[in-house]
C-alpha atoms as a PDB file:
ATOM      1  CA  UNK A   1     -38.417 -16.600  23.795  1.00  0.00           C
ATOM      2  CA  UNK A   2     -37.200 -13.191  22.748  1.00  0.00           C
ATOM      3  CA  UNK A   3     -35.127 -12.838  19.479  1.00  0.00           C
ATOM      4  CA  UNK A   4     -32.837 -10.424  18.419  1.00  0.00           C
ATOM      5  CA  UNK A   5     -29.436  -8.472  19.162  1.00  0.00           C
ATOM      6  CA  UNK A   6     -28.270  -8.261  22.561  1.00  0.00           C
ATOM      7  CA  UNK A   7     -28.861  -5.451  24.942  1.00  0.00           C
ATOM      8  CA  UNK A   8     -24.829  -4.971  25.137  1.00  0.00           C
ATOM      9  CA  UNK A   9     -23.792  -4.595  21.679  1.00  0.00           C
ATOM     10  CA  UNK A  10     -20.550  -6.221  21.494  1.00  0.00           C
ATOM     11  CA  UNK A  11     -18.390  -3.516  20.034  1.00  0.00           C
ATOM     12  CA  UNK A  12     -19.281  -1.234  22.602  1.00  0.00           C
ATOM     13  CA  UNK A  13     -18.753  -3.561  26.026  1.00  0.00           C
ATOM     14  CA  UNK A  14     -15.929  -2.607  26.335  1.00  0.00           C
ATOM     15  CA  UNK A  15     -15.570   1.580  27.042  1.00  0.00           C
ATOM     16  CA  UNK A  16     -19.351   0.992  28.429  1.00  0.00           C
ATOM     17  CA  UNK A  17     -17.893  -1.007  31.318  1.00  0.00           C
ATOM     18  CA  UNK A  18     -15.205   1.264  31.687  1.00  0.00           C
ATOM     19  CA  UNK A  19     -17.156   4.318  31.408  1.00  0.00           C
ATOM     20  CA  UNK A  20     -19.375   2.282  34.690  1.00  0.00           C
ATOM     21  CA  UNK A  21     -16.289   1.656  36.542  1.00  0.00           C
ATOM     22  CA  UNK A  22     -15.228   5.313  36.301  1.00  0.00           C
ATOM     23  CA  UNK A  23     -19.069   6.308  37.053  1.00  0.00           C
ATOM     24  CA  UNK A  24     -19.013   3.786  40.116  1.00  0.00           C
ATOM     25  CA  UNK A  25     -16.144   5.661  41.746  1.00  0.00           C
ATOM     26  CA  UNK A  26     -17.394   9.300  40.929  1.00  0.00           C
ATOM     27  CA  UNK A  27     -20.326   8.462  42.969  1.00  0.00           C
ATOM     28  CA  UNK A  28     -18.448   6.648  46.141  1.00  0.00           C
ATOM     29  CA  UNK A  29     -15.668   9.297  46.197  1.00  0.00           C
ATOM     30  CA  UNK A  30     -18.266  12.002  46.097  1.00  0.00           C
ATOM     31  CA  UNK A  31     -21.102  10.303  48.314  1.00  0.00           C
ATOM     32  CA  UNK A  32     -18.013   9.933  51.032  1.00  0.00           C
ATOM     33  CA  UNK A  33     -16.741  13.335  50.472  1.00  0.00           C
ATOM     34  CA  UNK A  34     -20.379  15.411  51.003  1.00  0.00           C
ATOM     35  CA  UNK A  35     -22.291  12.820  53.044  1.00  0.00           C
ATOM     36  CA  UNK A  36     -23.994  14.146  56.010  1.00  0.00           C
ATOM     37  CA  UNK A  37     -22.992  17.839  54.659  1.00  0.00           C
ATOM     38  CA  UNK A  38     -25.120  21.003  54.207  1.00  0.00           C
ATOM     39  CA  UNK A  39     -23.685  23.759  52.690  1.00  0.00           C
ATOM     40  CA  UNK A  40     -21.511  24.519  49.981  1.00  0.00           C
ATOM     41  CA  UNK A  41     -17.882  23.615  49.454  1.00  0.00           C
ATOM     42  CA  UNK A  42     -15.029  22.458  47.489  1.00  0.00           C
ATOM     43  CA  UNK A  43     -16.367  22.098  43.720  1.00  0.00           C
ATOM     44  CA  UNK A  44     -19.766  23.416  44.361  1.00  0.00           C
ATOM     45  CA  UNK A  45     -18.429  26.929  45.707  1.00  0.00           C
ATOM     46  CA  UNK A  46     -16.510  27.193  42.149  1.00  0.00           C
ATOM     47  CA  UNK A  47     -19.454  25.884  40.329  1.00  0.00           C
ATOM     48  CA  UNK A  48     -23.030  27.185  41.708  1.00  0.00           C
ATOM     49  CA  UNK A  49     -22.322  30.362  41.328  1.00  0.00           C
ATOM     50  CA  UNK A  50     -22.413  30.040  37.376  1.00  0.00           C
ATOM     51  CA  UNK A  51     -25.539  28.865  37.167  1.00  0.00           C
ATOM     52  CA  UNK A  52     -28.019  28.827  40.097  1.00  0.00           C
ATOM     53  CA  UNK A  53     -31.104  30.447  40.001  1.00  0.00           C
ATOM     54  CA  UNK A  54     -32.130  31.642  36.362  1.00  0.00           C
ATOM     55  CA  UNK A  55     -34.302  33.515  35.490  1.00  0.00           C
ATOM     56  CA  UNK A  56     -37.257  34.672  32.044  1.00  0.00           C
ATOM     57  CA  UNK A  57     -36.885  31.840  29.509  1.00  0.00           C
ATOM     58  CA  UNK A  58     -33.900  29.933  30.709  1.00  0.00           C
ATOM     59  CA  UNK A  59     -36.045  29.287  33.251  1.00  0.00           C
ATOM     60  CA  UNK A  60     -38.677  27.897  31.546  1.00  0.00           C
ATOM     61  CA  UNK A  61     -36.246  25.715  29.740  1.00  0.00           C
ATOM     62  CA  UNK A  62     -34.613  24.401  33.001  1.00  0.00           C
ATOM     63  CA  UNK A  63     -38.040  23.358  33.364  1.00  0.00           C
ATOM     64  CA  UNK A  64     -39.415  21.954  30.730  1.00  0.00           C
ATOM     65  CA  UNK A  65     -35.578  19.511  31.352  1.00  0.00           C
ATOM     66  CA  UNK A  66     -36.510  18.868  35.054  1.00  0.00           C
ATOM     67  CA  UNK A  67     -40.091  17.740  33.549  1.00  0.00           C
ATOM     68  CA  UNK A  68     -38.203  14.657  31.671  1.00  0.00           C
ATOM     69  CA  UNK A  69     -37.221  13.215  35.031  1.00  0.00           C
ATOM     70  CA  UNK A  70     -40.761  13.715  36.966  1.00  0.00           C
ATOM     71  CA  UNK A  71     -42.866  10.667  36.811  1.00  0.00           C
ATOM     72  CA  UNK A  72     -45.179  11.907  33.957  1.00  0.00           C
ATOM     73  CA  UNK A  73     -42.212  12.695  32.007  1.00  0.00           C
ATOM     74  CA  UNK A  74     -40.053   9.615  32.403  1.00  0.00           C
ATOM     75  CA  UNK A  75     -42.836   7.755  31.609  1.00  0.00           C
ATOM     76  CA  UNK A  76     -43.422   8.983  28.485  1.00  0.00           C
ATOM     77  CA  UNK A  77     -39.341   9.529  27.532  1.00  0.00           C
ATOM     78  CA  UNK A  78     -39.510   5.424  28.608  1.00  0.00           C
ATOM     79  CA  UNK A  79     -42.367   4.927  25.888  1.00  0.00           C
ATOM     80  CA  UNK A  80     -40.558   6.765  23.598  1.00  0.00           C
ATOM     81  CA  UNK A  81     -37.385   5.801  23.609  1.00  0.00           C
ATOM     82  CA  UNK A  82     -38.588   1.969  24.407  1.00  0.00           C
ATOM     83  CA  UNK A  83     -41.016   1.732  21.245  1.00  0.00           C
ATOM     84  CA  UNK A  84     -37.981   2.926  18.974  1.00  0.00           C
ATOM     85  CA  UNK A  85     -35.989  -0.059  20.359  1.00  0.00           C
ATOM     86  CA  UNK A  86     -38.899  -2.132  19.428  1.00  0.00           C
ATOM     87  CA  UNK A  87     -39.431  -0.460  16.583  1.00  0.00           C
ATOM     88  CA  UNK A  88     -35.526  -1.373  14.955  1.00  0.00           C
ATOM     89  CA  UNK A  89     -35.935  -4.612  16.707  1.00  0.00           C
ATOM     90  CA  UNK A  90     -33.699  -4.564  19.847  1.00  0.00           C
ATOM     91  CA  UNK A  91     -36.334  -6.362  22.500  1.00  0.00           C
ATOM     92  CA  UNK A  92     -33.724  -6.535  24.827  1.00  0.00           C
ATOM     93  CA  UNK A  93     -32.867  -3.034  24.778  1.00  0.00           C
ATOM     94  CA  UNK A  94     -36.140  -1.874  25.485  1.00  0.00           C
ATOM     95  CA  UNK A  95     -36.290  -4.236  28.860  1.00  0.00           C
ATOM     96  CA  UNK A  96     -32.705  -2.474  29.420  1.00  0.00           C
ATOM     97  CA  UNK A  97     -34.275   1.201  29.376  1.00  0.00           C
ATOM     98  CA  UNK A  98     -37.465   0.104  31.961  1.00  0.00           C
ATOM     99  CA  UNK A  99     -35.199  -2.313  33.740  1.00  0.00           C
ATOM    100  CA  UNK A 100     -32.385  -0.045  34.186  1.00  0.00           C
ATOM    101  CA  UNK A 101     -34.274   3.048  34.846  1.00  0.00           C
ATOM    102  CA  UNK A 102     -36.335   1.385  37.551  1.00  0.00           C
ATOM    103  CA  UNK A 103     -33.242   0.119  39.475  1.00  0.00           C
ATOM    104  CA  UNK A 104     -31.165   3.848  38.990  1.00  0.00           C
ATOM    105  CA  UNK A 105     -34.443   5.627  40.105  1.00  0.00           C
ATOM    106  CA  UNK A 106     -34.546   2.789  43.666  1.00  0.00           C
ATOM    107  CA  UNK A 107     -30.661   3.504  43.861  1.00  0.00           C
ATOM    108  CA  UNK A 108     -30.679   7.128  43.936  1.00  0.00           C
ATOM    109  CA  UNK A 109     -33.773   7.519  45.930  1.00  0.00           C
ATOM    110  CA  UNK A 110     -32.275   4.480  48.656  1.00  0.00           C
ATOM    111  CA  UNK A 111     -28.684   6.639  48.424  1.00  0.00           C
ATOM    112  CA  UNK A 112     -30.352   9.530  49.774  1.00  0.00           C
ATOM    113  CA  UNK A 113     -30.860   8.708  53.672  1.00  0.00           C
ATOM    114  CA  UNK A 114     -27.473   6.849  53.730  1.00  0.00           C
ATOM    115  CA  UNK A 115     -25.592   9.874  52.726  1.00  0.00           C
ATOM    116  CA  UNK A 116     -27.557  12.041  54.572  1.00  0.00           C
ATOM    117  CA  UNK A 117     -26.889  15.103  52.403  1.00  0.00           C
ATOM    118  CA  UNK A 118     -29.078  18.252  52.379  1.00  0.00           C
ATOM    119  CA  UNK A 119     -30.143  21.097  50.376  1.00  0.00           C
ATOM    120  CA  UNK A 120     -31.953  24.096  52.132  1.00  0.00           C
ATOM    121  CA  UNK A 121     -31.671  22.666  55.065  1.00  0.00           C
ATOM    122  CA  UNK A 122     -34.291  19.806  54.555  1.00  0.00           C
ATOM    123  CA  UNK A 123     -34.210  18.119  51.647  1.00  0.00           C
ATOM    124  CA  UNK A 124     -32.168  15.124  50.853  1.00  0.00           C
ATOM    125  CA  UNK A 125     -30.080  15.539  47.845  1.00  0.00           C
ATOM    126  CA  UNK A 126     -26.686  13.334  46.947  1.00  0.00           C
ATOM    127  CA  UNK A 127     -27.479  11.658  44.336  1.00  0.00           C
ATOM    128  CA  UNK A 128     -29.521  13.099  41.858  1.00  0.00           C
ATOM    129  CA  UNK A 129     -32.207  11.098  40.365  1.00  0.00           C
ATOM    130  CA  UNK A 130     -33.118  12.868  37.704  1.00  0.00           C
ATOM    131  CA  UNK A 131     -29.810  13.196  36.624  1.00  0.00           C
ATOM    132  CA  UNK A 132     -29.527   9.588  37.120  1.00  0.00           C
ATOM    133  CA  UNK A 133     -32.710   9.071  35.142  1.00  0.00           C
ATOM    134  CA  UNK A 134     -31.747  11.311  32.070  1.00  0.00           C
ATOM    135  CA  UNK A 135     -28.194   9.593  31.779  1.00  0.00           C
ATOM    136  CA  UNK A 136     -29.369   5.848  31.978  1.00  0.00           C
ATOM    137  CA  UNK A 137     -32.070   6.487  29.416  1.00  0.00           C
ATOM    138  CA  UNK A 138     -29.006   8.648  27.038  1.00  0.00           C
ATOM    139  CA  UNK A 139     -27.092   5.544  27.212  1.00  0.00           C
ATOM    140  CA  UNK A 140     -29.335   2.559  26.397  1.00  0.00           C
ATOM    141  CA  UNK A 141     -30.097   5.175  23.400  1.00  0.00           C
ATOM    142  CA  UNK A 142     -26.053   5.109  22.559  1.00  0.00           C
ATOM    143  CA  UNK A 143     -26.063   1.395  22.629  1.00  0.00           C
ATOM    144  CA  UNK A 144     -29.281   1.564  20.107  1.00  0.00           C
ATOM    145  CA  UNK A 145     -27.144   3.807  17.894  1.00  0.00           C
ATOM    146  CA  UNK A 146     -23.805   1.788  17.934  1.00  0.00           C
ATOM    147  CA  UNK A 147     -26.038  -1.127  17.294  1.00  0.00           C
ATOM    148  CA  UNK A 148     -28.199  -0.253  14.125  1.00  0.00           C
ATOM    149  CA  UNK A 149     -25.040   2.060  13.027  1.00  0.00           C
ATOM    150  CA  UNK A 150     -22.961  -0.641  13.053  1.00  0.00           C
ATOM    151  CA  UNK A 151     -20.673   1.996  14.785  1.00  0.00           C
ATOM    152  CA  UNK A 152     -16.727   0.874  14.954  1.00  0.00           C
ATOM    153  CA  UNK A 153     -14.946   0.827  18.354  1.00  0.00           C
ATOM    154  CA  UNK A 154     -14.227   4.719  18.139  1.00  0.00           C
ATOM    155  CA  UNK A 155     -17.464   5.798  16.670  1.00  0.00           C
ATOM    156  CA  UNK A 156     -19.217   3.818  19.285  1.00  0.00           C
ATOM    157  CA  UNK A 157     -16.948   5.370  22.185  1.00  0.00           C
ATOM    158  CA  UNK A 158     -17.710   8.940  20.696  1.00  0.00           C
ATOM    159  CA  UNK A 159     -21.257   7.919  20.480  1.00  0.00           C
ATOM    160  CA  UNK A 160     -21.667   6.930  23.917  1.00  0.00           C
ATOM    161  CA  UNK A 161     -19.687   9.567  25.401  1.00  0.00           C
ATOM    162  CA  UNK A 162     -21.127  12.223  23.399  1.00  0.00           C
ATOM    163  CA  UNK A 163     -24.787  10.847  24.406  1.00  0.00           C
ATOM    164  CA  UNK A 164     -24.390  10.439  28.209  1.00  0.00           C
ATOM    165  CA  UNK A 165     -22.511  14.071  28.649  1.00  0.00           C
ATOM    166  CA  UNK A 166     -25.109  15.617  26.618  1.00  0.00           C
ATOM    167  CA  UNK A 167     -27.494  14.211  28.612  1.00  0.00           C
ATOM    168  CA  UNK A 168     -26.021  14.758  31.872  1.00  0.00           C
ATOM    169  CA  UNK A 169     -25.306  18.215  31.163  1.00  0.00           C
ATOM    170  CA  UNK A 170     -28.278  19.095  30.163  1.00  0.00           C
ATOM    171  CA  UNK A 171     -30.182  17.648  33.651  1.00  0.00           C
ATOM    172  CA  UNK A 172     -27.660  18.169  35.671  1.00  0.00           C
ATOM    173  CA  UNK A 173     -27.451  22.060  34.861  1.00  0.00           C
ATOM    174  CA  UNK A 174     -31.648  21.974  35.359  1.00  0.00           C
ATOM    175  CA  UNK A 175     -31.306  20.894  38.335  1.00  0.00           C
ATOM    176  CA  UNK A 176     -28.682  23.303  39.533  1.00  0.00           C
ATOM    177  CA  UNK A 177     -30.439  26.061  37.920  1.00  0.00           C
ATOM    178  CA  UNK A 178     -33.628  25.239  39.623  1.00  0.00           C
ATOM    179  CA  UNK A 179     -31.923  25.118  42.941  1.00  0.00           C
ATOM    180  CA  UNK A 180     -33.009  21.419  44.061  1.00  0.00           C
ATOM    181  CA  UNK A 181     -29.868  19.887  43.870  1.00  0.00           C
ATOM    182  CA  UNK A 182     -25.548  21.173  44.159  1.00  0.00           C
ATOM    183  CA  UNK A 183     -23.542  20.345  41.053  1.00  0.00           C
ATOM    184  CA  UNK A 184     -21.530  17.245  42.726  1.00  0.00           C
ATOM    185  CA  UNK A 185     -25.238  15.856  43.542  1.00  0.00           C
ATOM    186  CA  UNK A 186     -25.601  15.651  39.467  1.00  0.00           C
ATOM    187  CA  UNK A 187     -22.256  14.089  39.304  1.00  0.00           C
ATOM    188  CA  UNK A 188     -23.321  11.375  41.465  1.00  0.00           C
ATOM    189  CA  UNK A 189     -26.341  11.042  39.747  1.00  0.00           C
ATOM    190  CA  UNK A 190     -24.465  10.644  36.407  1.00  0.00           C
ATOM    191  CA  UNK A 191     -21.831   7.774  38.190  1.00  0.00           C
ATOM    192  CA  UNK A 192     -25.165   5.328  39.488  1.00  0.00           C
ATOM    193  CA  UNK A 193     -26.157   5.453  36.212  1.00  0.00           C
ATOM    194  CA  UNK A 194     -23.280   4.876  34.423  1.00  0.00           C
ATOM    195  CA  UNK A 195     -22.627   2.080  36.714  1.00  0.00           C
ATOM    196  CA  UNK A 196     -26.069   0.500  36.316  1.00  0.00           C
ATOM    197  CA  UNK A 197     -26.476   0.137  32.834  1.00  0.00           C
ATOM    198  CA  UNK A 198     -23.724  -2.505  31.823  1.00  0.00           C
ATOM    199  CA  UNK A 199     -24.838  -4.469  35.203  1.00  0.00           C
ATOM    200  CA  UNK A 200     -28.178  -4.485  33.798  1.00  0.00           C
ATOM    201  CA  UNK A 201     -27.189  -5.043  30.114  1.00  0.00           C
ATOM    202  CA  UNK A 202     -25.426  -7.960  31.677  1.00  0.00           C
ATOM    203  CA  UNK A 203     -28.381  -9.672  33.476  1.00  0.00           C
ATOM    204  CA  UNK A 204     -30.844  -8.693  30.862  1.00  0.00           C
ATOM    205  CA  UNK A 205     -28.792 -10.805  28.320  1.00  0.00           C
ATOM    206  CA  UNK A 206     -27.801 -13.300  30.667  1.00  0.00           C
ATOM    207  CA  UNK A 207     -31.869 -13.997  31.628  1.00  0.00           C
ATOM    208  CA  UNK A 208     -32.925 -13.793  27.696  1.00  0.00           C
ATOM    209  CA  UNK A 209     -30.098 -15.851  26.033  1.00  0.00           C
ATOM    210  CA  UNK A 210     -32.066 -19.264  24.796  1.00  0.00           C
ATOM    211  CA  UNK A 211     -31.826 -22.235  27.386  1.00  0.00           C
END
């Protein structure tokens, strides 16, 4: 049987599931709006411009980013990030961060035919997954911080917030920068998993609660 606090903290249930709801629209609106599309328009024309294609060592740091979400690297930021839930005794947070980055990384990559969206001509792009990837793993880490914090309602909203646009900046600007994905891909990417992790959360504690 496992033990200890649940993967949703309670405090922070509430602007997690709205943060999901908001995330779950951001990617409908946007997989509607670009689906079957292959050039740029509407908020990618005022955004890709800024940042595509660096160069020297912003390069090399867009990199080293984009590594994080390639399997090698996920699997170790999973490790990581799932031995310090063990390690402050949150079980069912670390079966949130493999759980809920196994189902965003099936999401994105099963979104990616149905929307039908291309970059360079060939490659599918809407959503991103390593955008997708990056933000599910900053959140389960918010919830771990709320949790051993003891974080109020506002300092766990902050928290959350803070963690999950940090996060999804950071990709999602690798990604652009690198030139395998437009900016409202990363948006998407950000919405599935945003909208993921509370579902998860749910089951996880649902499944693990004793009989």
């Amino acid at each position: 049987m496992i033990t200890g606090p649940p993967a949703l903290p309670p405090r922070a249930r509430v602007p997690l599931w709205a943060l999901g709801a908001f995330g779950f629209l951001v990617a409908l609106v946007l997989g509607l709006r670009y689906a079957g599309t292959s050039h740029t328009a509407g908020l990618d024309a005022l955004v890709l411009p800024v940042v595509d294609r660096v160069e020297g060592p912003l390069w090399y740091l867009a990199t080293a980013i984009d590594f994080a979400g390639e399997p090698v690297g996920a699997v170790v930021v999973i490790a990581l990030f799932g031995w310090l839930c063990l390690r402050h005794r949150r079980p069912r947070m670390a079966i949130l961060m493999v759980v809920a980055s196994g189902v965003t990384v099936a999401l994105t990559t099963g979104l990616k035919p149905l929307t039908g969206r291309l970059i360079h001509g060939e490659f599918l792009s809407y959503p991103s997954g390593h955008t997708a990837f990056a933000v599910t793993v900053a959140t389960v880490v918010a919830l771990l911080v709320i949790d051993v914090r003891d974080l109020g309602p506002v300092g766990g909203a902050w928290v959350l917030v803070g963690l999950v646009a940090f996060a999804g900046l950071a990709m999602g600007w690798a990604e652009v920068a690198l030139g395998a994905h437009y900016p409202t891909d990363t948006f998407g990417g950000f919405g599935v998993a945003v909208a993921v992790v509370p579902v998860v959360g749910w089951a996880v504690d649902r499944l693990t609660r004793p009989a």
